[in-house]
Protein backbone atom coordinates (compact mmCIF):
# COMPACT_ATOMS: atom_id res chain seq x y z
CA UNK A 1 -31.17 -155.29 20.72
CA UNK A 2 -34.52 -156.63 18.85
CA UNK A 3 -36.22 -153.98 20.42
CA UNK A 4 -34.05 -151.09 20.12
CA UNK A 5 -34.50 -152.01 16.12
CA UNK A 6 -38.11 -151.87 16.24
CA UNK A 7 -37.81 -148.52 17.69
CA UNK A 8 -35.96 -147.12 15.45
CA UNK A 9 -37.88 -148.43 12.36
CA UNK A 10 -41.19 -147.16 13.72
CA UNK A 11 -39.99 -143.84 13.97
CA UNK A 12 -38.61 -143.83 10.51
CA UNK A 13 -42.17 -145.12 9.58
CA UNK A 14 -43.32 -142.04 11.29
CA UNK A 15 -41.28 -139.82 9.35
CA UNK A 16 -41.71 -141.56 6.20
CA UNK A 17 -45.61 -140.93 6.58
CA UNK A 18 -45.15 -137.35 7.88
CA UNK A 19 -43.20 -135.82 4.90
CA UNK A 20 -45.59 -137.97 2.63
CA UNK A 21 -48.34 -135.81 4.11
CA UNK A 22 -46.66 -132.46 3.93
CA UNK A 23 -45.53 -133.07 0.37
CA UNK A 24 -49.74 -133.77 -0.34
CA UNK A 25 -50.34 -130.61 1.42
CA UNK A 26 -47.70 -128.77 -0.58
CA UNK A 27 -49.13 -130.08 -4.11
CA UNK A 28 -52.61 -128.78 -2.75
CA UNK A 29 -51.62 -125.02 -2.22
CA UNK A 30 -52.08 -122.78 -5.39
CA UNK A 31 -48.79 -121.57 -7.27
CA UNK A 32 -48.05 -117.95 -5.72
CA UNK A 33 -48.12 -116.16 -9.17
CA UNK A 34 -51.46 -117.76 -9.45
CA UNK A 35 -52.86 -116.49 -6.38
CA UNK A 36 -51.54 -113.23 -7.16
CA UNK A 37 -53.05 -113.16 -10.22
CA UNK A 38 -56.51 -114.66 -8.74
CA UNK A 39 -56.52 -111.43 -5.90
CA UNK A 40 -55.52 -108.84 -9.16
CA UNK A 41 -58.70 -110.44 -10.97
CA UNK A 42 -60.78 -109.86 -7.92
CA UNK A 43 -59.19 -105.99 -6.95
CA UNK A 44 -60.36 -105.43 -10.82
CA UNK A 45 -63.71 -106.79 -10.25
CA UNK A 46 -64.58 -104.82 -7.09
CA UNK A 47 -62.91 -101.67 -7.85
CA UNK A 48 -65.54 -99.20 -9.22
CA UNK A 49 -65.20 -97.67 -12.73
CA UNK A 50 -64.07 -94.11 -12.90
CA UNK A 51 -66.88 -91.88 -13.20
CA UNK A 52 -67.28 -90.00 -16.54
CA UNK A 53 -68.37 -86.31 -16.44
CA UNK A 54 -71.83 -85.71 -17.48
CA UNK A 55 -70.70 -84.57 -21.37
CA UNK A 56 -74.06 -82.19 -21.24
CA UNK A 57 -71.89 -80.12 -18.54
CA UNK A 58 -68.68 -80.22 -20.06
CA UNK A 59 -68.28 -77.90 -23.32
CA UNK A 60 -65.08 -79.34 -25.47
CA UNK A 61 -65.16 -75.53 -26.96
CA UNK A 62 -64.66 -73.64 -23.28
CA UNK A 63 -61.00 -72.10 -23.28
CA UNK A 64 -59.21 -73.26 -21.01
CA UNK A 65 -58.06 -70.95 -17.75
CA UNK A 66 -54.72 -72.57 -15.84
CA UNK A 67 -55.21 -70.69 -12.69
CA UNK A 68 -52.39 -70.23 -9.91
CA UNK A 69 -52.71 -70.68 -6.77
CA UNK A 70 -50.90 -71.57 -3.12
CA UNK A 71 -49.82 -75.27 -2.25
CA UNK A 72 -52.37 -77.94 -1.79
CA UNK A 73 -54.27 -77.86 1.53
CA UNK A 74 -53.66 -73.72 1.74
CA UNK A 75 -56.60 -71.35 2.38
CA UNK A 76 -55.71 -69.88 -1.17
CA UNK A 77 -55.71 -73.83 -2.86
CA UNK A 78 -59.47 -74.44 -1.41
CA UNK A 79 -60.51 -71.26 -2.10
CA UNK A 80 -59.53 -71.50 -5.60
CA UNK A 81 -61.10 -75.23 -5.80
CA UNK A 82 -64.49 -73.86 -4.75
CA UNK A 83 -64.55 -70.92 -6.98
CA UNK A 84 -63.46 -73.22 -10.08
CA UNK A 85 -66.63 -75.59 -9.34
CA UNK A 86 -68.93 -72.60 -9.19
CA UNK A 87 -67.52 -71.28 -12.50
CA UNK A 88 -67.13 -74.12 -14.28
CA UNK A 89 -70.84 -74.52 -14.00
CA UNK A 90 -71.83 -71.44 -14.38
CA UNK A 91 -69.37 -69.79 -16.98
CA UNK A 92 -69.80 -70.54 -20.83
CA UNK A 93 -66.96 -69.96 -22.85
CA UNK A 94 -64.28 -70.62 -20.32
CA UNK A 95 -63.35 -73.35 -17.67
CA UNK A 96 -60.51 -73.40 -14.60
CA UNK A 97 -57.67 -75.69 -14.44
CA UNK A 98 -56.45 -74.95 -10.60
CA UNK A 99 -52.44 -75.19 -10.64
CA UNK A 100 -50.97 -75.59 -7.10
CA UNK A 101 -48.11 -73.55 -5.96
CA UNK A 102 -44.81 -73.05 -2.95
CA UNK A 103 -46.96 -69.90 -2.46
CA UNK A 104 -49.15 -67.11 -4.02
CA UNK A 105 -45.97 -64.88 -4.57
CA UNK A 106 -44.68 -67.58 -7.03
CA UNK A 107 -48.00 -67.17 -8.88
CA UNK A 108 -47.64 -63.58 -9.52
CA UNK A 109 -43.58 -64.04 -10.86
CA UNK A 110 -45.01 -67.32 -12.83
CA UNK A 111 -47.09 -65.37 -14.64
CA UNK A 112 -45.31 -62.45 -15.26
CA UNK A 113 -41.70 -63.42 -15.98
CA UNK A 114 -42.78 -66.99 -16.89
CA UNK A 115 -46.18 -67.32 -18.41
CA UNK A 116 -46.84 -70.16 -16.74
CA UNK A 117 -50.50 -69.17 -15.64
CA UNK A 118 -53.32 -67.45 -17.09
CA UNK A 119 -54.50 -66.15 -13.99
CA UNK A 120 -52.72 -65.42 -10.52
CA UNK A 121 -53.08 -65.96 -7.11
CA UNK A 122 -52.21 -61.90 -5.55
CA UNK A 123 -52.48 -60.30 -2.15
CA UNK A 124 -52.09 -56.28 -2.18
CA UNK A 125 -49.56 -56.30 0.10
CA UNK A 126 -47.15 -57.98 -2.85
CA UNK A 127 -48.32 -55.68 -5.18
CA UNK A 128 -47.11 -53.21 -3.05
CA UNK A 129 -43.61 -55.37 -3.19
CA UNK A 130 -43.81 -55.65 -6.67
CA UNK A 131 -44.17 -51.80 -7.63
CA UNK A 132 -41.29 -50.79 -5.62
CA UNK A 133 -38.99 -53.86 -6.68
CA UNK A 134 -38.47 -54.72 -3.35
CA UNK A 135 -37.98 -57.33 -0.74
CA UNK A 136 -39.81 -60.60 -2.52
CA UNK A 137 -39.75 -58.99 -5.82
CA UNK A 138 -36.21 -56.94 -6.35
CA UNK A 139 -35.89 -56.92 -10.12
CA UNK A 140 -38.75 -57.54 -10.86
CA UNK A 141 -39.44 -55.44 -13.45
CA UNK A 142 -36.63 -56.45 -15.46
CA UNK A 143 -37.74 -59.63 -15.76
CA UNK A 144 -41.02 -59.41 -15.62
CA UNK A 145 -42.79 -59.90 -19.52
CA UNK A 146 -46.61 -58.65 -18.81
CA UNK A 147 -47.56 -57.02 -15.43
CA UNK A 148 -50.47 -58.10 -13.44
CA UNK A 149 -53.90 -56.07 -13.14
CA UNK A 150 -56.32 -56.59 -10.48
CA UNK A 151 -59.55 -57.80 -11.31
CA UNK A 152 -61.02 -60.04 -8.21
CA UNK A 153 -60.26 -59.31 -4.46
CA UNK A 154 -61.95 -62.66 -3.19
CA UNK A 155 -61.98 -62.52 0.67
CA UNK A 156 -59.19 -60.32 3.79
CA UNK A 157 -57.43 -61.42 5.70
CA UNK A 158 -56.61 -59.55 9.02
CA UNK A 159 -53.06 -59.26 10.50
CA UNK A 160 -52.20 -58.09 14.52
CA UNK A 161 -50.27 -59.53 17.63
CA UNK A 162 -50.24 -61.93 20.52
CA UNK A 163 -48.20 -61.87 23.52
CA UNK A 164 -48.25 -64.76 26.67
CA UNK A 165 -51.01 -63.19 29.18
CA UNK A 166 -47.57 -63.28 32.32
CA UNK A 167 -46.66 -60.10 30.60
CA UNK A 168 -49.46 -58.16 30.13
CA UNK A 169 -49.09 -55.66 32.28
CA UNK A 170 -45.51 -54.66 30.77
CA UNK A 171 -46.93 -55.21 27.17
CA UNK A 172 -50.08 -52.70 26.54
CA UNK A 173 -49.87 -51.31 23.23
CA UNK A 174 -47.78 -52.12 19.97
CA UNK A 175 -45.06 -49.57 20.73
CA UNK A 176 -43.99 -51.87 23.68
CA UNK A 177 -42.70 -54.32 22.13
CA UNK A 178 -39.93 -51.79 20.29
CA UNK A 179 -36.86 -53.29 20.49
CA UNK A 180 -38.26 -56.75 21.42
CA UNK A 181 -38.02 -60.42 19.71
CA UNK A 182 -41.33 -60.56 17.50
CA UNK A 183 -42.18 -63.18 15.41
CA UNK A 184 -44.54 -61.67 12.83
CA UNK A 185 -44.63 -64.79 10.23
CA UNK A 186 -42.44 -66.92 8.02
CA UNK A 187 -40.20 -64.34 5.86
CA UNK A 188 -42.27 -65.59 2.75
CA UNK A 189 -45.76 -64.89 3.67
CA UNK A 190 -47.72 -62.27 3.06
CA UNK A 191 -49.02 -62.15 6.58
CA UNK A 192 -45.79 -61.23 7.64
CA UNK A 193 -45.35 -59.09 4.97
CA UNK A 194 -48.71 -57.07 6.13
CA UNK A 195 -47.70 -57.49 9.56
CA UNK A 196 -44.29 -55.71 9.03
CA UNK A 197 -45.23 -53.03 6.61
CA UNK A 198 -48.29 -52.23 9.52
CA UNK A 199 -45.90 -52.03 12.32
CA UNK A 200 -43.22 -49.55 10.50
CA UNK A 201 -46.28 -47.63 9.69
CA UNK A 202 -46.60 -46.69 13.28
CA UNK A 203 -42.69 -47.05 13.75
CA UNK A 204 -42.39 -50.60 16.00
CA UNK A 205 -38.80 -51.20 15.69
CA UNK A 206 -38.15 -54.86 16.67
CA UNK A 207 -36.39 -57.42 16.32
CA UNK A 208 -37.47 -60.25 13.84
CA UNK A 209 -37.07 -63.70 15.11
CA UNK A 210 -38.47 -66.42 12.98
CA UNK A 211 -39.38 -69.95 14.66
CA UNK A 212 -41.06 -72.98 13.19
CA UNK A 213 -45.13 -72.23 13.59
CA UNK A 214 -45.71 -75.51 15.40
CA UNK A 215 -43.72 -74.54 18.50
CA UNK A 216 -44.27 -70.44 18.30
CA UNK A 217 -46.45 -71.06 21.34
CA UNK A 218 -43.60 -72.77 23.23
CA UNK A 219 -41.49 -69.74 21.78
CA UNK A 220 -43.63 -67.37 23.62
CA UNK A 221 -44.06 -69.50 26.32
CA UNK A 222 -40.69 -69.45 27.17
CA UNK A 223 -39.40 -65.94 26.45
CA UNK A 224 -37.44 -66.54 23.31
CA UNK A 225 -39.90 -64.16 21.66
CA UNK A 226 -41.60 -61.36 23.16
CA UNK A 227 -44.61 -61.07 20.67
CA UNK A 228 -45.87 -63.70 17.85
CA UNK A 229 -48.47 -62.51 14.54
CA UNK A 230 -51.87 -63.81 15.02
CA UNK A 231 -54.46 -63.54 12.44
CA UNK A 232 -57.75 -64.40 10.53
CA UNK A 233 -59.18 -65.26 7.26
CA UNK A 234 -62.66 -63.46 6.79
CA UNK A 235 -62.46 -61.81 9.80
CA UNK A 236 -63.53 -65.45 11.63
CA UNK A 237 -61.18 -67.86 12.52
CA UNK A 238 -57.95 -67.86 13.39
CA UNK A 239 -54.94 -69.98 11.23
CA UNK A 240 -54.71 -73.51 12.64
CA UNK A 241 -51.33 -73.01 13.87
CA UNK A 242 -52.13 -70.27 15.26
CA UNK A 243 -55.09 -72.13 17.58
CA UNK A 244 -52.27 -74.62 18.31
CA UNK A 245 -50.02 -71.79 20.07
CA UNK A 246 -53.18 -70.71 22.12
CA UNK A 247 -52.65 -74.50 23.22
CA UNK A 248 -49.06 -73.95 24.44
CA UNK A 249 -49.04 -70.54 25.97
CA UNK A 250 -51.83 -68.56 27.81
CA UNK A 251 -51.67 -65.83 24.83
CA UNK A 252 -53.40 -62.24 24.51
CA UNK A 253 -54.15 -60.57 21.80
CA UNK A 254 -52.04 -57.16 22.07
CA UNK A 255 -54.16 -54.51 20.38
CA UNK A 256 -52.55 -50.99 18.87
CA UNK A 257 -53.41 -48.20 21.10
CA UNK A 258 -56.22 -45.70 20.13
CA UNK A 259 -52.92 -43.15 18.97
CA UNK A 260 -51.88 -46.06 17.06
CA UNK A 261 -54.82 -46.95 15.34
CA UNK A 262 -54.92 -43.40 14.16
CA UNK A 263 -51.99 -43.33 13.05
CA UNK A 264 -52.48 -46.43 10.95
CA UNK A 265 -55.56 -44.59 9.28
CA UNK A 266 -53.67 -42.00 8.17
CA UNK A 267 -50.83 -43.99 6.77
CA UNK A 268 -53.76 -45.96 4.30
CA UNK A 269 -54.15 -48.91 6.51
CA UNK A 270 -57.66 -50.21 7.97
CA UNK A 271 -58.12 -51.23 11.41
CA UNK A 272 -61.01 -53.73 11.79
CA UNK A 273 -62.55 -55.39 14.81
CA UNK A 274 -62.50 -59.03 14.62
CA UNK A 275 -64.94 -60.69 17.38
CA UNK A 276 -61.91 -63.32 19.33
CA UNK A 277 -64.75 -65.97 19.60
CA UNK A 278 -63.07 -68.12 16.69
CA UNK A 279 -60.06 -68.37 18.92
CA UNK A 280 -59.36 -71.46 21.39
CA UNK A 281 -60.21 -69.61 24.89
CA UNK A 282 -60.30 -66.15 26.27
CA UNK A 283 -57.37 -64.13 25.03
CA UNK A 284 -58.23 -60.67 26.86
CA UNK A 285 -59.87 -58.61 24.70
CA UNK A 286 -63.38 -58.37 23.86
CA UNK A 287 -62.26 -57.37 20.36
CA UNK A 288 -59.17 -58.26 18.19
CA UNK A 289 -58.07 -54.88 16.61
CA UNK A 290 -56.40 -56.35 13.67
CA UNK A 291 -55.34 -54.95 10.02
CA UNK A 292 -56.73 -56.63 7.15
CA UNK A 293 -55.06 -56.77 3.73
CA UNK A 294 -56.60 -58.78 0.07
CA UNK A 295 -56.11 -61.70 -1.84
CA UNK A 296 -57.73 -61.77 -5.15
CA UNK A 297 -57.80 -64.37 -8.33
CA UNK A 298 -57.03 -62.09 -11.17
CA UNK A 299 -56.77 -62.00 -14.48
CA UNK A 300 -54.73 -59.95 -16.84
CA UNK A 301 -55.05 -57.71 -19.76
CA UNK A 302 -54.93 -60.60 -22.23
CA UNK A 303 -58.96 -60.80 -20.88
CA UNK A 304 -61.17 -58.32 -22.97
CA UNK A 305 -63.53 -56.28 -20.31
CA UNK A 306 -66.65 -58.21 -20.73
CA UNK A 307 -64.89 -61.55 -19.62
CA UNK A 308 -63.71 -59.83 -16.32
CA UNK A 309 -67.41 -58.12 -16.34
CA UNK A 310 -69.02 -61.56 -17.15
CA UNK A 311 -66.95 -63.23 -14.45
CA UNK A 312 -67.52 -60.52 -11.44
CA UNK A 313 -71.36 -60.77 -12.26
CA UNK A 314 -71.12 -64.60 -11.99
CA UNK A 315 -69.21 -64.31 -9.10
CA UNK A 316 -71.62 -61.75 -7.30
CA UNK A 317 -74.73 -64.04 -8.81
CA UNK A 318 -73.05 -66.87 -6.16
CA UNK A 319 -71.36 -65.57 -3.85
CA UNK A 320 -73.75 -67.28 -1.22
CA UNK A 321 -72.81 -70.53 -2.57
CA UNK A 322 -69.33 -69.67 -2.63
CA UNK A 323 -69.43 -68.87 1.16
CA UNK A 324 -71.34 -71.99 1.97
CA UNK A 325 -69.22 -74.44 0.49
CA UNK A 326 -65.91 -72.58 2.06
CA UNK A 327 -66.13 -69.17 4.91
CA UNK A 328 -63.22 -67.77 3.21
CA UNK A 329 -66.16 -66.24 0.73
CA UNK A 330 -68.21 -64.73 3.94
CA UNK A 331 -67.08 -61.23 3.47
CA UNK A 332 -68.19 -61.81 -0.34
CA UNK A 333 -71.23 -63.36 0.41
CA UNK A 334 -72.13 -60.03 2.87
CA UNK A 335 -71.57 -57.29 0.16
CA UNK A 336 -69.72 -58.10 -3.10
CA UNK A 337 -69.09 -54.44 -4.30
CA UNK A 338 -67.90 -53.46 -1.13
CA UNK A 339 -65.56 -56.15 -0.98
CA UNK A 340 -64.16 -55.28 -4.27
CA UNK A 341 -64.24 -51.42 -3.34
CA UNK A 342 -61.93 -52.17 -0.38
CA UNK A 343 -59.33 -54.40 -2.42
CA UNK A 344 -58.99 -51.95 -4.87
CA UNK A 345 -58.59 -48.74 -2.25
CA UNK A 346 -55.72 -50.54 -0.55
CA UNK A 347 -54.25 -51.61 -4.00
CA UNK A 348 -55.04 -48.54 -6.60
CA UNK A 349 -51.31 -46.84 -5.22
CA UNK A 350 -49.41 -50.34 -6.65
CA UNK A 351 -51.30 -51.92 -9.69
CA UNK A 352 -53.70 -50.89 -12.07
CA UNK A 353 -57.35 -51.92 -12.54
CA UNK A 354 -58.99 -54.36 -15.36
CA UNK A 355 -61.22 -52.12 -17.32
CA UNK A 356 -63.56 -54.95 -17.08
CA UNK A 357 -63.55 -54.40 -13.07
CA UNK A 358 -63.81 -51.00 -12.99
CA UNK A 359 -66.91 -50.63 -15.62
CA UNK A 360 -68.33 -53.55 -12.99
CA UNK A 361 -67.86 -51.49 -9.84
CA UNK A 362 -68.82 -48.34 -11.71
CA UNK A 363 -72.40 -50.21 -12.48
CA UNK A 364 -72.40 -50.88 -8.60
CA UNK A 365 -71.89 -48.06 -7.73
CA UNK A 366 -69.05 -48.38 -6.09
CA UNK A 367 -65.84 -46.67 -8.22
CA UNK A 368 -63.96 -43.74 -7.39
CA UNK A 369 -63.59 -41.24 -9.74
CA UNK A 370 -60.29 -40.00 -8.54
CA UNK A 371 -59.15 -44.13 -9.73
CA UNK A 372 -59.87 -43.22 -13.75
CA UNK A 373 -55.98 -42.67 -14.17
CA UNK A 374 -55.35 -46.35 -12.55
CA UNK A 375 -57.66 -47.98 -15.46
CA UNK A 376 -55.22 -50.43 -17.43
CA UNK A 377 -55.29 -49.94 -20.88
């Protein structure tokens, strides 16, 4: 019984001692709001200090530019971004605030019925929209408060078709795939949009199917669609989602037939040959006969001419800067007339030119005299 008592005492002994340590252990730990203020302190003291713009680059009297453009991580959003850091170093008087967009069609309708931007974000192809009030922009000219002039075509892109390689021998020329599924883009975009208005142009009749662009190469893979868009910025690489399709299907590039390339000539439309190197793997042809359209960053009439003049001369001045920091500016970079020659033949029919841009391309030598009735005034 003696014993049994001694046991019991010496392990209440050892229990006594063992919260007596824990409750020492307890009292030696920092208070949580303490410790969370002690990490705060340190986060502050490591954290660098924002860096302050150089105020000798920075004029406080530059007027301010709000610029539209597509959503962040678009072609159109980093093209934008590295044309504001050229100008904004190189233009007195005026500085770029890039404003992100859903999509360059909502720049041109935020401007115009809105004013919600100072300059837009346009493609040709929804200029062409916009003067006939149709498809994307029915109404528009109801609504719209100042229309848009062109005054920069920044860098094409090219537009044509891709088909899986099993059915190549029944698919050989655009007018096969009449009647068939196509995917030619999302409805929104003006790839499609080029896509579409190219194909009625040599009268494709087809079906549209749209599909999500991360599994249009399973799409084609498996028959839902008979024929997808594939296309190019700069007449280089392909779009990303594009490259992923390669990666689901063994695609070909379908080109037009000679009869059809003619035949988009005469209807206005270029046909240009885009090498297929910037593609994933072999996709048949040894060139990609595709049809490019514009996108520009204008500015409208509320711009006297020797701003627009000022800012295509600055623009020409570093254009090879422009293409170094982002290929979209390539074409530029080759010939920056030319460029602007091009945008303005496929546009002249649907929206008028900046007086500023044509005396520029006049000086270049590049203006048409039979475009002097398209001069904005």
């Amino acid at each position: 019984m003696r014993s049994r008592s001694l046991f019991w005492l010496a392990i209440l002994a050892a229990l006594t001692l063992l919260v007596a340590a824990c409750e020492e252990d307890l009292a030696d730990e920092p208070d949580p709001e303490d410790l969370e203020e002690e990490l705060e302190e340190e986060a502050d003291e490591d954290e660098p200090e924002p860096e302050e713009p150089d105020e000798d680059e920075v004029d406080p009297d530059a007027e301010n530019i709000d610029w539209g453009t597509s959503d962040v991580g678009s072609a159109g959003h980093a093209a934008l971004v590295t044309l504001a850091d050229v100008m904004n170093r190189e233009w007195d008087d005026y500085s770029i605030t890039v404003q992100p967009t859903g999509g360059a069609v909502q720049t041109v309708i935020g401007y115009a019925v809105d004013g919600d931007f100072d300059g837009i974000y346009g493609a040709d192809v929804a200029f062409a929209e916009m003067a006939a009030d149709s498809d994307r922009f029915e109404g528009f000219s109801d609504d719209a408060e100042q229309i848009p002039v062109q005054s920069f075509w920044a860098y094409p892109m090219e537009t044509g078709l891709a088909i899986n390689a099993d059915n190549a021998d029944e698919f050989q020329s655009w007018g096969d795939l009449e009647g068939e599924a196509v995917f030619t883009g999302p409805a929104p975009w003006d790839v499609r949009a080029n896509l579409e208005a190219a194909m009625d142009a040599v009268d494709v009749g087809h079906e549209y199917v749209e599909v999500d662009t991360g599994v249009a190469g399973d799409s084609l893979d498996g028959g839902e669609i008979s024929g997808m868009i594939a296309y190019t910025t700069s007449e280089l690489d392909p779009a990303p989602w594009v490259v992923e399709a390669e990666l689901q299907t063994d695609m070909q590039i379908l080109n037009p037939s000679d009869d059809e390339m003619a035949e988009l000539e005469e209807a206005g439309y270029e046909v240009v040959g885009v090498d297929p190197g910037g593609f994933e793997g072999d996709v048949g042809v040894d060139e990609a006969m595709f049809v490019p359209f514009f996108y520009g960053f204008h500015l409208g009439m509320e711009y006297d001419a020797d701003v627009v003049y000022d800012k295509l001369d600055l623009i020409a001045e570093n254009a090879e800067d422009l293409a170094a920091a982002n290929e979209a500016f390539s074409v530029l970079a080759d010939d920056p007339a030319e460029l602007q020659a091009r945008g303005v033949a496929a546009s002249i029919d649907d929206i008028e030119v900046h007086p500023g841009m044509a005396e520029w391309m006049d000086d270049q030598g590049v203006w048409e005299d039979e475009w002097d009735d398209r001069i904005a005034e």
